[in-house]
Protein backbone atom coordinates (compact mmCIF):
# COMPACT_ATOMS: atom_id res chain seq x y z
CA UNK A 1 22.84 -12.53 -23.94
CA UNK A 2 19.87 -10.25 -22.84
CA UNK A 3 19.25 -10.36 -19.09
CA UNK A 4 16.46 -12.27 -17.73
CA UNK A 5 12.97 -10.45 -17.35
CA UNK A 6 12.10 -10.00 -13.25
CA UNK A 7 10.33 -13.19 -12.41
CA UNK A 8 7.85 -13.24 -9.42
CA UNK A 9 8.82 -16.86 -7.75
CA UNK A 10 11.37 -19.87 -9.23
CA UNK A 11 9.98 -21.90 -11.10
CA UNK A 12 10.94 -25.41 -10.06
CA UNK A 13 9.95 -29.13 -10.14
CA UNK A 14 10.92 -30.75 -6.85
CA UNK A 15 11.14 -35.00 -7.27
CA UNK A 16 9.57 -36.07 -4.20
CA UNK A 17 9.19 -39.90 -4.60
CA UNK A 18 9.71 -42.34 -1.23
CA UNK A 19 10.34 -38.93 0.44
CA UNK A 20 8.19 -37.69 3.47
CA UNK A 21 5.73 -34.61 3.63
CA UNK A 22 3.79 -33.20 6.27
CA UNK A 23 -0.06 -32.11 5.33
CA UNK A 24 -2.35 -31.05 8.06
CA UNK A 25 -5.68 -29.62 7.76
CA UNK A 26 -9.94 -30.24 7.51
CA UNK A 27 -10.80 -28.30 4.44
CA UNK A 28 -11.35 -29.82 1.26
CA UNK A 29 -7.90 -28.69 -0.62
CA UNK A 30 -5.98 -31.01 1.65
CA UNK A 31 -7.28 -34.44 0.21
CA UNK A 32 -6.51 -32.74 -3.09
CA UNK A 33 -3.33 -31.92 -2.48
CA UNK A 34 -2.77 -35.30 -0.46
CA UNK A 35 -4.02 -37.13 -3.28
CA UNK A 36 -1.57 -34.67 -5.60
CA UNK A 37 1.71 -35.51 -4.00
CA UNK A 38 1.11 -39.13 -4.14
CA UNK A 39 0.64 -39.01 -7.86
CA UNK A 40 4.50 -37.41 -7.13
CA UNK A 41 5.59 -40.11 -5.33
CA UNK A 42 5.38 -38.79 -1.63
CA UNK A 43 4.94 -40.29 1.21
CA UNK A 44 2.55 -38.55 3.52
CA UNK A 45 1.64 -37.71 6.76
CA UNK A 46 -1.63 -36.31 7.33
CA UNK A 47 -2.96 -34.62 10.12
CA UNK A 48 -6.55 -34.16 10.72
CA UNK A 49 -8.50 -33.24 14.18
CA UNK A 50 -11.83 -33.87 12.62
CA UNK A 51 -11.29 -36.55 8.80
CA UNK A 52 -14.35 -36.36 6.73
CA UNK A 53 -15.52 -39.78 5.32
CA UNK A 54 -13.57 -38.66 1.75
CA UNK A 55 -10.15 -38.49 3.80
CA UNK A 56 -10.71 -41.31 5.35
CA UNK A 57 -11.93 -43.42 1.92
CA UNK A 58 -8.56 -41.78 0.46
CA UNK A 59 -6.22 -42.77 3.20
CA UNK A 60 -7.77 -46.32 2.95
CA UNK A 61 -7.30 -46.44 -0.67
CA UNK A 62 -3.64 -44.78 -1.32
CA UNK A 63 -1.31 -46.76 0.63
CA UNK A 64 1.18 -43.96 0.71
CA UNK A 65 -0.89 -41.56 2.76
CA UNK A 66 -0.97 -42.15 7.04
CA UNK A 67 -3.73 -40.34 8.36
CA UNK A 68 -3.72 -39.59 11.84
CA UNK A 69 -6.86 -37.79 13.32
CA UNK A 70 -5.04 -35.28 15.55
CA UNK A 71 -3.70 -32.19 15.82
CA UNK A 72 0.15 -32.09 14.41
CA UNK A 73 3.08 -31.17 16.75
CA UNK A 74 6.20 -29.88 15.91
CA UNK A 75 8.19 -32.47 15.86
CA UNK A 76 5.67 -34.24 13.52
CA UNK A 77 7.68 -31.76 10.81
CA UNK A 78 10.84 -34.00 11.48
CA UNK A 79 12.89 -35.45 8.76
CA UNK A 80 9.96 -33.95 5.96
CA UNK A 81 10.81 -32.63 2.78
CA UNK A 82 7.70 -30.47 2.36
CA UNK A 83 5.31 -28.65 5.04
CA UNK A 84 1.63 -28.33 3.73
CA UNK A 85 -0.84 -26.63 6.13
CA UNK A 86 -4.57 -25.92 5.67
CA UNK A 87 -4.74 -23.69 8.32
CA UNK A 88 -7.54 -22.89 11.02
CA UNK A 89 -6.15 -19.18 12.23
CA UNK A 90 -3.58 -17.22 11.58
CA UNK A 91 -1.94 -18.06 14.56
CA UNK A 92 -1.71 -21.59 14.02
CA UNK A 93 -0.19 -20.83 10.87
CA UNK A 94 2.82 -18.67 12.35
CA UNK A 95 3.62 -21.62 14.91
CA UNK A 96 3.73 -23.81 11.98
CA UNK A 97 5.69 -21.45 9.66
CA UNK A 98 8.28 -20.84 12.83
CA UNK A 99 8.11 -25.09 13.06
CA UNK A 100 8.74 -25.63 10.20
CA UNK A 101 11.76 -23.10 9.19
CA UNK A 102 13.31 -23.97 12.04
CA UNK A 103 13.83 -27.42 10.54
CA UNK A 104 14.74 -25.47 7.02
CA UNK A 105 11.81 -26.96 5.14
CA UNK A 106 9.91 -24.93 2.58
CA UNK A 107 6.38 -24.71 3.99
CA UNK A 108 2.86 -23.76 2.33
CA UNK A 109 0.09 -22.45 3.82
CA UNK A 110 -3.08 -22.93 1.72
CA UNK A 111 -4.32 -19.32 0.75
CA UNK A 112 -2.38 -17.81 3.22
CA UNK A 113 0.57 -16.12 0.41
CA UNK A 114 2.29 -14.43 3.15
CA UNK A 115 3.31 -17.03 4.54
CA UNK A 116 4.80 -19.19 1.77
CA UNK A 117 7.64 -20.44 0.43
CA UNK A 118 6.10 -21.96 -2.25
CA UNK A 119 3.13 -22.38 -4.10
CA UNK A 120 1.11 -25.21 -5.91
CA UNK A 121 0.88 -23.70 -9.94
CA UNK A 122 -2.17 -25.34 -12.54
CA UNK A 123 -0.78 -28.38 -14.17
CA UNK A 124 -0.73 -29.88 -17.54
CA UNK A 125 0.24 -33.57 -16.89
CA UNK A 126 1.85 -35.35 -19.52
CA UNK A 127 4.41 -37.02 -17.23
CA UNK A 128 7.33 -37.63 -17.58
CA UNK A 129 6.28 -34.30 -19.67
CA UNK A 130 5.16 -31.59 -16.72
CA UNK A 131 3.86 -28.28 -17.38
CA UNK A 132 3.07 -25.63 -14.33
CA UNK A 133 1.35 -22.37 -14.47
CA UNK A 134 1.27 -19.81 -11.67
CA UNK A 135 -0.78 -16.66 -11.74
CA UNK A 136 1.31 -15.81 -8.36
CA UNK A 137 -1.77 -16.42 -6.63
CA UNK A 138 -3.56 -13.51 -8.07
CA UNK A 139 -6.16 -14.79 -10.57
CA UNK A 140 -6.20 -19.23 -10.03
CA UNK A 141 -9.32 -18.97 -12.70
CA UNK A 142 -6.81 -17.11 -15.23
CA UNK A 143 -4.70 -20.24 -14.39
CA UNK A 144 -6.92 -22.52 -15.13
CA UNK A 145 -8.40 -21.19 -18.58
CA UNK A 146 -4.79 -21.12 -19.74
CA UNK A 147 -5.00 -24.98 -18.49
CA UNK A 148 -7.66 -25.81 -20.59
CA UNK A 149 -6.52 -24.05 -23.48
CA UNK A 150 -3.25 -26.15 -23.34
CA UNK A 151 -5.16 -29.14 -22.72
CA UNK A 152 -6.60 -28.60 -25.87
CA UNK A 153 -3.56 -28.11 -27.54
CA UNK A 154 -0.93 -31.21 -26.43
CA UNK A 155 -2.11 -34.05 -27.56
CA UNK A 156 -2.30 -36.93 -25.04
CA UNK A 157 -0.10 -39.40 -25.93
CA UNK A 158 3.31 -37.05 -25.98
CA UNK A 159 3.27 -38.32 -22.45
CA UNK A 160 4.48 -41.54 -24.55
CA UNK A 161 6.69 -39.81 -25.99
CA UNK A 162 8.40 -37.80 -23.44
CA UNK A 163 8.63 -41.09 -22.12
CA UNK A 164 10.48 -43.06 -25.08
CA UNK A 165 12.97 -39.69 -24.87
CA UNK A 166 14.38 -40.72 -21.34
CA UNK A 167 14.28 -44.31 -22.31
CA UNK A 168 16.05 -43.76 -25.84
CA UNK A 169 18.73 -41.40 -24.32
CA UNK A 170 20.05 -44.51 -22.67
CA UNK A 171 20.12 -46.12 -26.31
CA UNK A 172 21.81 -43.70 -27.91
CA UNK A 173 24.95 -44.06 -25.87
CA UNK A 174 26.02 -47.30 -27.37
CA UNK A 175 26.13 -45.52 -30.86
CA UNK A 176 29.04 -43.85 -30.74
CA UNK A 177 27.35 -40.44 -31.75
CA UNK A 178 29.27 -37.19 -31.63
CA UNK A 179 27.88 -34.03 -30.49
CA UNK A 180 26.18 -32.65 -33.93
CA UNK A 181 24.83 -36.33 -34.64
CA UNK A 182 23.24 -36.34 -31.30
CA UNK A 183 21.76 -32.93 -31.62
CA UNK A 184 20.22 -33.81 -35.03
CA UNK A 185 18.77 -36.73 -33.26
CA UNK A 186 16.74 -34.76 -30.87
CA UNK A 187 15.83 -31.90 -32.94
CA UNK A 188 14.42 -34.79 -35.62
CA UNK A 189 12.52 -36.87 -32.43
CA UNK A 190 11.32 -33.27 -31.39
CA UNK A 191 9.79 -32.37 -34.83
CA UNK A 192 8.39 -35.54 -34.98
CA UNK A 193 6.80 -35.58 -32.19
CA UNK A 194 5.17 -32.29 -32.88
CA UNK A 195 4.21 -33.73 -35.75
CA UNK A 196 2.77 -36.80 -34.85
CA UNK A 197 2.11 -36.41 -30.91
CA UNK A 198 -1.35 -38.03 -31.42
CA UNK A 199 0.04 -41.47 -32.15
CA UNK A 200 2.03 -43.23 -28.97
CA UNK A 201 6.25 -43.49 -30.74
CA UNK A 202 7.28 -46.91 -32.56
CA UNK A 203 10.52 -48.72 -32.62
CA UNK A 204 10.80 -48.32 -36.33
CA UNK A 205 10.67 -44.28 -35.66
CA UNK A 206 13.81 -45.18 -33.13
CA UNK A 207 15.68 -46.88 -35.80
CA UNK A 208 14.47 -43.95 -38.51
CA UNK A 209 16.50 -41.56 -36.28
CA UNK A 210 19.38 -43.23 -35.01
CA UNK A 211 20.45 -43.92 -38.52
CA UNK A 212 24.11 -42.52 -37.88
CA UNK A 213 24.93 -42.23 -41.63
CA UNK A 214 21.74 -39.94 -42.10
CA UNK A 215 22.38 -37.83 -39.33
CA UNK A 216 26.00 -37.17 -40.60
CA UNK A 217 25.17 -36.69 -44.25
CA UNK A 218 21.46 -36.05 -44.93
CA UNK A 219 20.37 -32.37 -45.03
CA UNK A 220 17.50 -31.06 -43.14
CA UNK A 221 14.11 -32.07 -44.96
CA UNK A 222 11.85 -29.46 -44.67
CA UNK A 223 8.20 -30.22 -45.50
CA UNK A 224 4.92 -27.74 -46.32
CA UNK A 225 1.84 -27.19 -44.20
CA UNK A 226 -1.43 -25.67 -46.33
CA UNK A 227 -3.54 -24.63 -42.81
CA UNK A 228 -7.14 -23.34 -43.02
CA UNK A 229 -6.90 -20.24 -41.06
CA UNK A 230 -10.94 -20.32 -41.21
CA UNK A 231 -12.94 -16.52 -41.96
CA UNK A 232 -10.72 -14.48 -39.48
CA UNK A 233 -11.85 -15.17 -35.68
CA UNK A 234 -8.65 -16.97 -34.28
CA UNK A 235 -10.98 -18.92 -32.37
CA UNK A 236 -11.80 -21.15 -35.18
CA UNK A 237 -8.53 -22.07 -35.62
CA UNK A 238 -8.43 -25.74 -35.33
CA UNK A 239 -5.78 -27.06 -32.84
CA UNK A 240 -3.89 -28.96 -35.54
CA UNK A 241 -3.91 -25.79 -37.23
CA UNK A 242 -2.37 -24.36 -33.62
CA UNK A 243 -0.01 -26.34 -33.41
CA UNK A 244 1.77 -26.26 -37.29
CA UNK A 245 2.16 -22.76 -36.58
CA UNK A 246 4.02 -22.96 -33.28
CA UNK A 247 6.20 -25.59 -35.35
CA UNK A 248 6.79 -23.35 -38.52
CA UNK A 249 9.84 -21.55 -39.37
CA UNK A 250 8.31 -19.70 -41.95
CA UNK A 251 4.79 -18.59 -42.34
CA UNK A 252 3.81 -17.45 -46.10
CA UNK A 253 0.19 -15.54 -45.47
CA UNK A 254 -2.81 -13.97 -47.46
CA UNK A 255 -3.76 -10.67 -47.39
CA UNK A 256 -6.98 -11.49 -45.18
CA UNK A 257 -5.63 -13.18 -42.66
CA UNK A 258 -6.79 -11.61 -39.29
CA UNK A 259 -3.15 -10.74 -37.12
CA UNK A 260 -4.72 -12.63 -34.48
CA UNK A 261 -4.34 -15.63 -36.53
CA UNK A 262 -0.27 -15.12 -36.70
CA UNK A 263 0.21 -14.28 -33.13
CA UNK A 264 -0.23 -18.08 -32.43
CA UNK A 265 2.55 -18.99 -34.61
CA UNK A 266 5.96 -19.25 -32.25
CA UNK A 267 7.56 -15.98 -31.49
CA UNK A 268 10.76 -16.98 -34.19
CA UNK A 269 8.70 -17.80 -37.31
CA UNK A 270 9.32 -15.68 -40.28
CA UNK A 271 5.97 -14.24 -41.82
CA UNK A 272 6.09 -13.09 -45.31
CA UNK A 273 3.15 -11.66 -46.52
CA UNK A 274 2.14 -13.06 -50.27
CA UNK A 275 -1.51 -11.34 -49.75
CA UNK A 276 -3.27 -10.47 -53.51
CA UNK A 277 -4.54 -7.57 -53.15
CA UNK A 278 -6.64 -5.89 -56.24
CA UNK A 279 -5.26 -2.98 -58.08
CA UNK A 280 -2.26 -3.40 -56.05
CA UNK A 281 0.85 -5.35 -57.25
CA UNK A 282 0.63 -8.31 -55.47
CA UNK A 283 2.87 -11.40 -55.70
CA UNK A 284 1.03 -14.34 -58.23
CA UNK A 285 0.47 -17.76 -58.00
CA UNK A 286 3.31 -19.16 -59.92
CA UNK A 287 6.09 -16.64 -57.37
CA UNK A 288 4.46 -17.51 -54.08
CA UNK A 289 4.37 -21.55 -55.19
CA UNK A 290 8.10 -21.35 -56.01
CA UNK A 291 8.98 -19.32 -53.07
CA UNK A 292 7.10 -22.01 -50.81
CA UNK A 293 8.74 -24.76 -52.47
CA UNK A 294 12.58 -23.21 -52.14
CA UNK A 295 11.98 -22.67 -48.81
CA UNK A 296 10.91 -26.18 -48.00
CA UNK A 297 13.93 -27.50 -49.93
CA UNK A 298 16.27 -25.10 -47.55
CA UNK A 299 14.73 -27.57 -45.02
CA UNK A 300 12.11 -25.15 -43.75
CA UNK A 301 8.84 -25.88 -42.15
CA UNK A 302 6.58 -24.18 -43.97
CA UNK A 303 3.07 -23.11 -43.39
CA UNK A 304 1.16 -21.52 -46.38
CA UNK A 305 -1.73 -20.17 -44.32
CA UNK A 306 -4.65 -19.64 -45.90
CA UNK A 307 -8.05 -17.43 -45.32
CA UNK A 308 -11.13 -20.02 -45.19
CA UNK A 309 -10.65 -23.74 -46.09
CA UNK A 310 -7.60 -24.49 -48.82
CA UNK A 311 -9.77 -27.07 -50.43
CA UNK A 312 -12.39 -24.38 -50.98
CA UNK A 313 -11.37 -21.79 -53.97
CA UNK A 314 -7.79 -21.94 -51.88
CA UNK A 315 -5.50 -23.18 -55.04
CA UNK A 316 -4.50 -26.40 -53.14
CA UNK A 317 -4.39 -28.42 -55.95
CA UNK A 318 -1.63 -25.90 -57.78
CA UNK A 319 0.36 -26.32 -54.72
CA UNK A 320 -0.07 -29.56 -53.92
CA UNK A 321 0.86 -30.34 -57.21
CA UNK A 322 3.87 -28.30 -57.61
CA UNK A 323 5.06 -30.21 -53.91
CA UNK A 324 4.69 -33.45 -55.33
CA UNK A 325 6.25 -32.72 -58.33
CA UNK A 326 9.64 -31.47 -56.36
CA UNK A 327 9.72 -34.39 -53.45
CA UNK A 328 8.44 -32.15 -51.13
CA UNK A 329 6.38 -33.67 -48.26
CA UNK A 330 3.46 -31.35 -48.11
CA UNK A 331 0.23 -31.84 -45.65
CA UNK A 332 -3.32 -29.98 -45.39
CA UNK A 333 -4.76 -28.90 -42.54
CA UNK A 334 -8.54 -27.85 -43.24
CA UNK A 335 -10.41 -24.83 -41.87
CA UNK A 336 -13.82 -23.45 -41.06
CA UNK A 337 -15.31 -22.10 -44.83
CA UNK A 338 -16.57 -18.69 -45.08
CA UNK A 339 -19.97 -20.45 -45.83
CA UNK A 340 -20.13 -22.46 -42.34
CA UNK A 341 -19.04 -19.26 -40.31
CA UNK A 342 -21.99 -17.28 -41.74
CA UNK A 343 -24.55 -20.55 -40.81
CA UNK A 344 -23.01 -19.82 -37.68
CA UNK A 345 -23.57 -15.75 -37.76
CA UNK A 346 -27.21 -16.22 -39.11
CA UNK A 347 -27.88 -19.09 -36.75
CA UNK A 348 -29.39 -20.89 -39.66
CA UNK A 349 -29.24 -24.38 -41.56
CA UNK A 350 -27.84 -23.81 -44.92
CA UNK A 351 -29.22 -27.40 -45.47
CA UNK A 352 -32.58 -26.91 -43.97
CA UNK A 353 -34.64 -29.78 -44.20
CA UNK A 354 -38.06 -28.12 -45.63
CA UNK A 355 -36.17 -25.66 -48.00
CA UNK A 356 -32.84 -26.25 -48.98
CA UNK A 357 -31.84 -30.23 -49.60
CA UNK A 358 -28.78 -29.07 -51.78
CA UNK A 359 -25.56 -27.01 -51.09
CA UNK A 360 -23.16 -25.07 -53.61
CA UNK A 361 -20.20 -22.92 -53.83
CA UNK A 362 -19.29 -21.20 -56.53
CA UNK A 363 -16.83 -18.49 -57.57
CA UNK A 364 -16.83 -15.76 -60.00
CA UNK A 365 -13.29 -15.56 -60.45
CA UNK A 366 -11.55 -18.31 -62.40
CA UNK A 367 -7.58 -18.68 -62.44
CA UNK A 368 -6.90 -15.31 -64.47
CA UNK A 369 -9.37 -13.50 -62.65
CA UNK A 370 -12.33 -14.17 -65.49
CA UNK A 371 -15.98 -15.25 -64.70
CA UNK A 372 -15.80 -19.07 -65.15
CA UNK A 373 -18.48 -20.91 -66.99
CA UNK A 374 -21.22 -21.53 -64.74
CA UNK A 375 -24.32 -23.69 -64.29
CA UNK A 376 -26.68 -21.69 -64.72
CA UNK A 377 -29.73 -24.47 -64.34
CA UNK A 378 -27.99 -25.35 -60.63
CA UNK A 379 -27.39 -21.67 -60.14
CA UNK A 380 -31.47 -20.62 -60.58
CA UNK A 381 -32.49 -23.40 -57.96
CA UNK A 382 -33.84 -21.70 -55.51
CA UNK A 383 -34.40 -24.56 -53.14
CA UNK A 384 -30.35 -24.92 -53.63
CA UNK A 385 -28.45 -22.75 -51.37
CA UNK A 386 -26.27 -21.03 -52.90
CA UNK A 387 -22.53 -19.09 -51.49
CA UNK A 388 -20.77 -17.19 -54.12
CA UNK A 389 -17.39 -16.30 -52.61
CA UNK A 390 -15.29 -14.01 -54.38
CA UNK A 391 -18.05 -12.14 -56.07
CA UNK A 392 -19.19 -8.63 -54.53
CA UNK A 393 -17.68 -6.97 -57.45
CA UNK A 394 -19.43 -8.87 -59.83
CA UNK A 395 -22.77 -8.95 -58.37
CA UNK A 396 -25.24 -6.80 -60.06
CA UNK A 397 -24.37 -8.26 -63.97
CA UNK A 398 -24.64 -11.91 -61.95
CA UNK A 399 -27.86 -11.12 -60.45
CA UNK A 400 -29.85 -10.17 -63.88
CA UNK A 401 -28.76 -13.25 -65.11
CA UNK A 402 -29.66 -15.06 -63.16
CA UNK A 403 -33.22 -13.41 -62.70
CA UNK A 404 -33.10 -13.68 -66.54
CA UNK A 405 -32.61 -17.55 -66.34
CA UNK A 406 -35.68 -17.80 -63.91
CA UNK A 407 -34.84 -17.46 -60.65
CA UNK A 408 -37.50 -15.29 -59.02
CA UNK A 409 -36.47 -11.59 -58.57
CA UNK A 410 -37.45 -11.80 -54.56
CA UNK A 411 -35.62 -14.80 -53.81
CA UNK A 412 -33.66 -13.86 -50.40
CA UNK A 413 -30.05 -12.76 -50.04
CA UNK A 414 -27.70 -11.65 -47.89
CA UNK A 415 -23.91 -9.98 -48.35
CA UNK A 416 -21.88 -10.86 -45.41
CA UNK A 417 -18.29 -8.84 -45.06
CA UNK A 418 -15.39 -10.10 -42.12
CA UNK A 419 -17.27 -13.17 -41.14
CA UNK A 420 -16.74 -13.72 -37.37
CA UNK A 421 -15.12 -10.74 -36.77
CA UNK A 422 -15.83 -7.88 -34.34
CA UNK A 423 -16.10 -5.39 -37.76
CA UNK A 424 -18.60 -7.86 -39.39
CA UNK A 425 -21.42 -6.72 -40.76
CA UNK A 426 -24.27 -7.82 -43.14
CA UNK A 427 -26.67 -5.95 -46.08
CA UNK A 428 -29.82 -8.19 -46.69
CA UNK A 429 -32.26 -7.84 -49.16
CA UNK A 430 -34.55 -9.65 -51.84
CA UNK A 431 -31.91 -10.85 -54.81
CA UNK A 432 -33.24 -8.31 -57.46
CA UNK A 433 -32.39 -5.33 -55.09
CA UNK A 434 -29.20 -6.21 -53.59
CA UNK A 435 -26.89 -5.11 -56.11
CA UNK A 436 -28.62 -1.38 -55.15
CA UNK A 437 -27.94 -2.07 -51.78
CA UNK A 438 -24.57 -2.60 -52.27
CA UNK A 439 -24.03 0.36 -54.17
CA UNK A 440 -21.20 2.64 -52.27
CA UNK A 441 -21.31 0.03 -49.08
CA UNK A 442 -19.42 -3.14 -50.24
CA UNK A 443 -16.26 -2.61 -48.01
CA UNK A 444 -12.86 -3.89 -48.77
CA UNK A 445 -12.76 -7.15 -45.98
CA UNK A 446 -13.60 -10.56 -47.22
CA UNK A 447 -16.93 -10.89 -48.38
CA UNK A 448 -19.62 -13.41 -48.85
CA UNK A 449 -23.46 -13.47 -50.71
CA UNK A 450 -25.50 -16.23 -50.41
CA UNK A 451 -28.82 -16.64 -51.56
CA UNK A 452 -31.54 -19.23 -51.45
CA UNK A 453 -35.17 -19.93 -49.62
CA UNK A 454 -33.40 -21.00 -46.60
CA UNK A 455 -32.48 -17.73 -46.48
CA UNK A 456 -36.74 -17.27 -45.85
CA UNK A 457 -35.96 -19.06 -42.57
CA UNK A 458 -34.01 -16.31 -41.14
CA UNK A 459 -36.53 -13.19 -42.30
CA UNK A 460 -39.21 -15.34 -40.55
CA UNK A 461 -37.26 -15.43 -37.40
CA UNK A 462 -36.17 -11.63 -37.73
């Protein structure tokens, strides 16, 4: 086993309910903290020489805090399990430090580090589910962004179902279960709860789990993910889309997707790239559906993660298909389009009221790589927006038809390469001179054109 990295304090959770703590102090931290430990279960004593109305409204209203406007004494610190101090000088805290270790209680003295044995960390309540973070004292904003972010990511009712875990341990008991059947259980209530941690736990998923001839006999089912991973900025990641990848064994990956994207899978997933890249031999369709599907069936979790939105020139439909067809439960997770994330870059409508009523995508690649058959009386609408994904290399013979079907040669355009990225970068021009444009500056990243007279909006603002 490989030693434990250095750790700057123990992290602990300390059960404090019908015990005693001390708290003393004016500023406005201790009512927080006073108000904190009774959400722990505390009983507190609270010393103040001068109570503000607040402390005085929240002694009134929590039954479990006695206020007492003095100054504390030492042998106020009797019998406590905690010593909390807000203190004036640094010489009051020292008497109460000395106090207080006399009587072998930890002690904490607000912003005073030096003198602490512990400290209070940022926390994520989903009680009975706790999470604490502690930036050692050194950044508490740092501590608090990482708060948010996991805020963001737990959904609220897995304080249900850390709940219905201590309440089904006792249940279990009764069942005779032996070691591996018991393991299976939790692992199973784990994943499920992953999985469906926005929805408070039923009885009927108790009685799904604790089915003793399943957990003895049926294999591990392993199920498929298809998650949007959006244009490349990790920060359009969707948190659903977060959280499949911190629950994926196995992560099966385009070519474009930005690394950022799979550093927020969990440390142990596999990642296999199945990227198609062109003039490169690249894995096809057909292989990367029947690798996804064998893994599943090993009883994987498995996350095909996809550039863009899957619904949106993604091949969902092949390998939705193909899961259905082998029993395979298979979900989709959308993501941001390439189309919305240049709105976004342009800080335009792409469904602007006075110029563009109408929005379509289209492709110049079909499923063997050919130009499909196209619309070309929808496609020479110029009051249409129009996003061609997949089509840089096809431009120029695109663009003089569709000049040649009537759309006017000065219609606005733009080319838009890593969408959201830091390396992003965009070549505008008038339709009939793009393709010139491009010439020699078309990089390798994904790419985008779109076209249109709400593209007018943009040179107007420019």
């Amino acid at each position: 086993m490989d030693p434990i990295e250095p750790l700057g304090a123990l992290p602990v959770f300390f059960k404090l309910h019908d015990r005693e703590v001390f708290l003393a102090g004016d500023g406005g931290g201790t009512l927080w903290k006073a108000e904190l430990l009774c959400a722990a279960g505390a009983r507190v004593k609270l010393f103040s020489t001068s109570p503000h109305a607040e402390a005085i409204a929240a002694a009134a209203r929590l039954p479990s805090v006695k206020l007492e406007a003095r100054r504390w004494r030492d042998h106020d610190l009797d019998g406590v399990a905690l010593a909390i101090l807000d203190a004036g000088d640094t010489e009051e805290a020292r008497s109460f430090v000395a106090a207080a270790r006399k009587r072998g209680m930890p002690v904490n003295v607000v912003d005073r580090p030096e003198f602490c044995d512990f400290a209070f960390g940022v926390i994520v309540n989903r009680s009975p589910l706790l999470l604490a973070i502690s930036t050692g004292g050194a950044a508490p904003v740092f501590g608090q962004a990482l708060r948010a972010r996991l805020e963001a990511l737990l959904p609220r009712a897995l304080a249900a179902w850390a709940s219905a875990a201590q309440q089904w341990r006792q249940r279990l008991a009764p069942l005779g279960l032996d070691f591996r059947q018991r393991r299976t259980f939790w692992e199973q209530f784990s994943d499920l709860a992953l999985r469906a941690g926005e929805r408070a736990p039923s009885e009927a998923d108790f009685a799904a789990l604790a089915e003793a001839e399943r957990l003895t006999t049926a294999p591990s089912r392993g199920r498929v993910t298809l998650v949007g991973a959006g244009p490349g900025d990790p920060d359009l990641l969707t948190l659903k889309a977060v959280r499949a990848l911190q629950s994926a064994d196995v992560i099966l990956y385009d070519a474009l997707i930005a690394p950022q994207a799979l550093e927020m899978a969990r440390r142990e997933a596999q990642r296999i790239d199945v990227g198609k890249r062109a003039g490169t031999a690249s894995p096809g369709q057909s292989e990367i559906t029947a690798e996804m599907i064998a893994l599943a069936r090993q009883g994987k979790r498995v996350v095909r993660l996809k550039g863009g939105d899957p619904g949106v020139f993604g091949r969902a439909s092949q390998e939705v298909a193909a899961a259905h067809a082998a029993g395979v439960e298979i979900e989709i997770i959308p993501g941001v389009t390439a189309a919305f994330a240049a709105a976004a870059e342009l800080q335009l409508s792409l469904t602007d009221r006075d110029l563009a009523p109408r929005l379509q995508f289209v492709t110049l690649h079909d499923r063997d790589g050919e130009t499909p058959e196209l619309c070309w009386p929808a496609l020479v609408d110029a009051n249409a927006t129009t996003a061609i994904y997949m089509g840089a290399r096809k431009w120029r013979p695109f663009a003089e038809r569709l000049i040649a079907e009537g759309l006017d040669p000065a219609t606005p355009a733009v080319y838009m390469e890593n969408i959201g990225r830091p390396d992003s970068r965009r070549i505008a021009a008038p339709l009939h001179e793009l393709a010139d444009a491009l010439a020699g500056q078309a990089g390798a990243g994904p790419a985008l054109i779109l076209y249109g007279s709400a593209f007018s909006a943009r040179e107007e603002k420019a």
